[in-house]
Protein backbone atom coordinates (compact mmCIF):
# COMPACT_ATOMS: atom_id res chain seq x y z
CA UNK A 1 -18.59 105.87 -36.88
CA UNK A 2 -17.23 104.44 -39.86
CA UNK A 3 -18.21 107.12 -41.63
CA UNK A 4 -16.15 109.56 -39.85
CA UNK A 5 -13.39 107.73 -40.27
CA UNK A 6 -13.30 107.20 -43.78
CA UNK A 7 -13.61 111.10 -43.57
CA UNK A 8 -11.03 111.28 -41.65
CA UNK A 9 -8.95 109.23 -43.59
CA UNK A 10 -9.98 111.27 -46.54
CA UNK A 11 -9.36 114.67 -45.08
CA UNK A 12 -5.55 113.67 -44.44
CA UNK A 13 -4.74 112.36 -47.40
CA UNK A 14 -6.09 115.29 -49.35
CA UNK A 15 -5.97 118.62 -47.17
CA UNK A 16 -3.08 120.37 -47.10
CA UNK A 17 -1.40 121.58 -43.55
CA UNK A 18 -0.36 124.64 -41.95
CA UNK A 19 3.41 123.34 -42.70
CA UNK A 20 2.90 122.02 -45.88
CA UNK A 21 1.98 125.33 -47.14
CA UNK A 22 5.10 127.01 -45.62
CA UNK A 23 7.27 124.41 -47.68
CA UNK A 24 5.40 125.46 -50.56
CA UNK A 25 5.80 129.43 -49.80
CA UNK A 26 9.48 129.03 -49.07
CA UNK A 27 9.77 127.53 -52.93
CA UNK A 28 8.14 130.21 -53.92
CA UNK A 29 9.67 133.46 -55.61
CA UNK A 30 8.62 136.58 -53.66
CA UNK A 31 7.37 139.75 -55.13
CA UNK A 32 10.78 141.45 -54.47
CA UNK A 33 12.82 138.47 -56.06
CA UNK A 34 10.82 138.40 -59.02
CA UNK A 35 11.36 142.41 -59.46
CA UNK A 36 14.70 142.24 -59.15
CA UNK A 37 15.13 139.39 -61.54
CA UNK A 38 12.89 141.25 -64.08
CA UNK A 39 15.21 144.17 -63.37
CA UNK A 40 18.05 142.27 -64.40
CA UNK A 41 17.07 140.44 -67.54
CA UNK A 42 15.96 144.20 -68.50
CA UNK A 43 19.75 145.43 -67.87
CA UNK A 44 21.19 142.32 -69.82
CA UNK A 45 18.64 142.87 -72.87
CA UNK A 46 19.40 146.66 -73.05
CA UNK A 47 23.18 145.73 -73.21
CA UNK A 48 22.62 143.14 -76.08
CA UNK A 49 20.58 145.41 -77.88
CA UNK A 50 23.65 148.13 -77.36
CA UNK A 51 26.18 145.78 -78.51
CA UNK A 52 23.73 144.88 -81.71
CA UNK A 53 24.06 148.50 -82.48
CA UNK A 54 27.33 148.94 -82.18
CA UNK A 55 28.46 146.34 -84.50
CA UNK A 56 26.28 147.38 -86.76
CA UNK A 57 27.58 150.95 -86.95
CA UNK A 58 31.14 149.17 -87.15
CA UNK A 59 29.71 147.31 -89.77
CA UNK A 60 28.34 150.30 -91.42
CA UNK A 61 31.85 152.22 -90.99
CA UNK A 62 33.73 149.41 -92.25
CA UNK A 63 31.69 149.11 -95.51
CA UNK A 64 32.52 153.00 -95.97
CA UNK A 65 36.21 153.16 -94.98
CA UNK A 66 36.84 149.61 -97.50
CA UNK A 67 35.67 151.63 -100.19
CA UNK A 68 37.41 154.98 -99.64
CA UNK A 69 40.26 152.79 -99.57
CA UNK A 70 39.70 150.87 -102.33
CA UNK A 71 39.05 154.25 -104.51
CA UNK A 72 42.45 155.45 -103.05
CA UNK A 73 43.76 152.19 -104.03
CA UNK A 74 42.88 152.98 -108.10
CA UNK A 75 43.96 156.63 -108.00
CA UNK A 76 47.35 156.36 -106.55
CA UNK A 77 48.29 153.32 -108.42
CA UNK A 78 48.42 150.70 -105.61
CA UNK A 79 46.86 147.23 -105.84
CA UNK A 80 44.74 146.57 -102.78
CA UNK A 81 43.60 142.58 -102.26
CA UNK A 82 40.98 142.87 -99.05
């Protein structure tokens, strides 16, 4: 008898119940939450990688236009500082 009891005693402390496991679930990201967070990180990394463009292309356009101003600077006689 003692025996079943200790397995008893055993069994509760380490089995997990029906309503432990629905604590658990509820915690729990489902497949459709995870999608649409993947979803979003996707959006937000295709806008940074946009934006990194972009300023580089500005970057690229500034670089040009500084030194066709710079050359127009020297040939009509004006003294550009940047």
């Amino acid at each position: 008898m003692n025996e079943f009891k200790t397995l008893r005693d055993f069994l509760r402390k380490n089995m997990v119940t029906k309503q432990d496991l629905e604590e658990l679930r509820s915690e729990v990201a489902t497949k459709e939450e995870l999608r649409v967070l993947t979803k979003t990180i996707d959006g937000l990394v295709k806008m940074v990688k946009d934006f990194y463009q972009e300023v580089t292309m500005m970057s690229v356009r500034m670089t040009r236009m500084e030194a066709w101003i710079q050359k127009a600077a020297n040939k009509i006689g004006v003294e550009y500082k940047p």
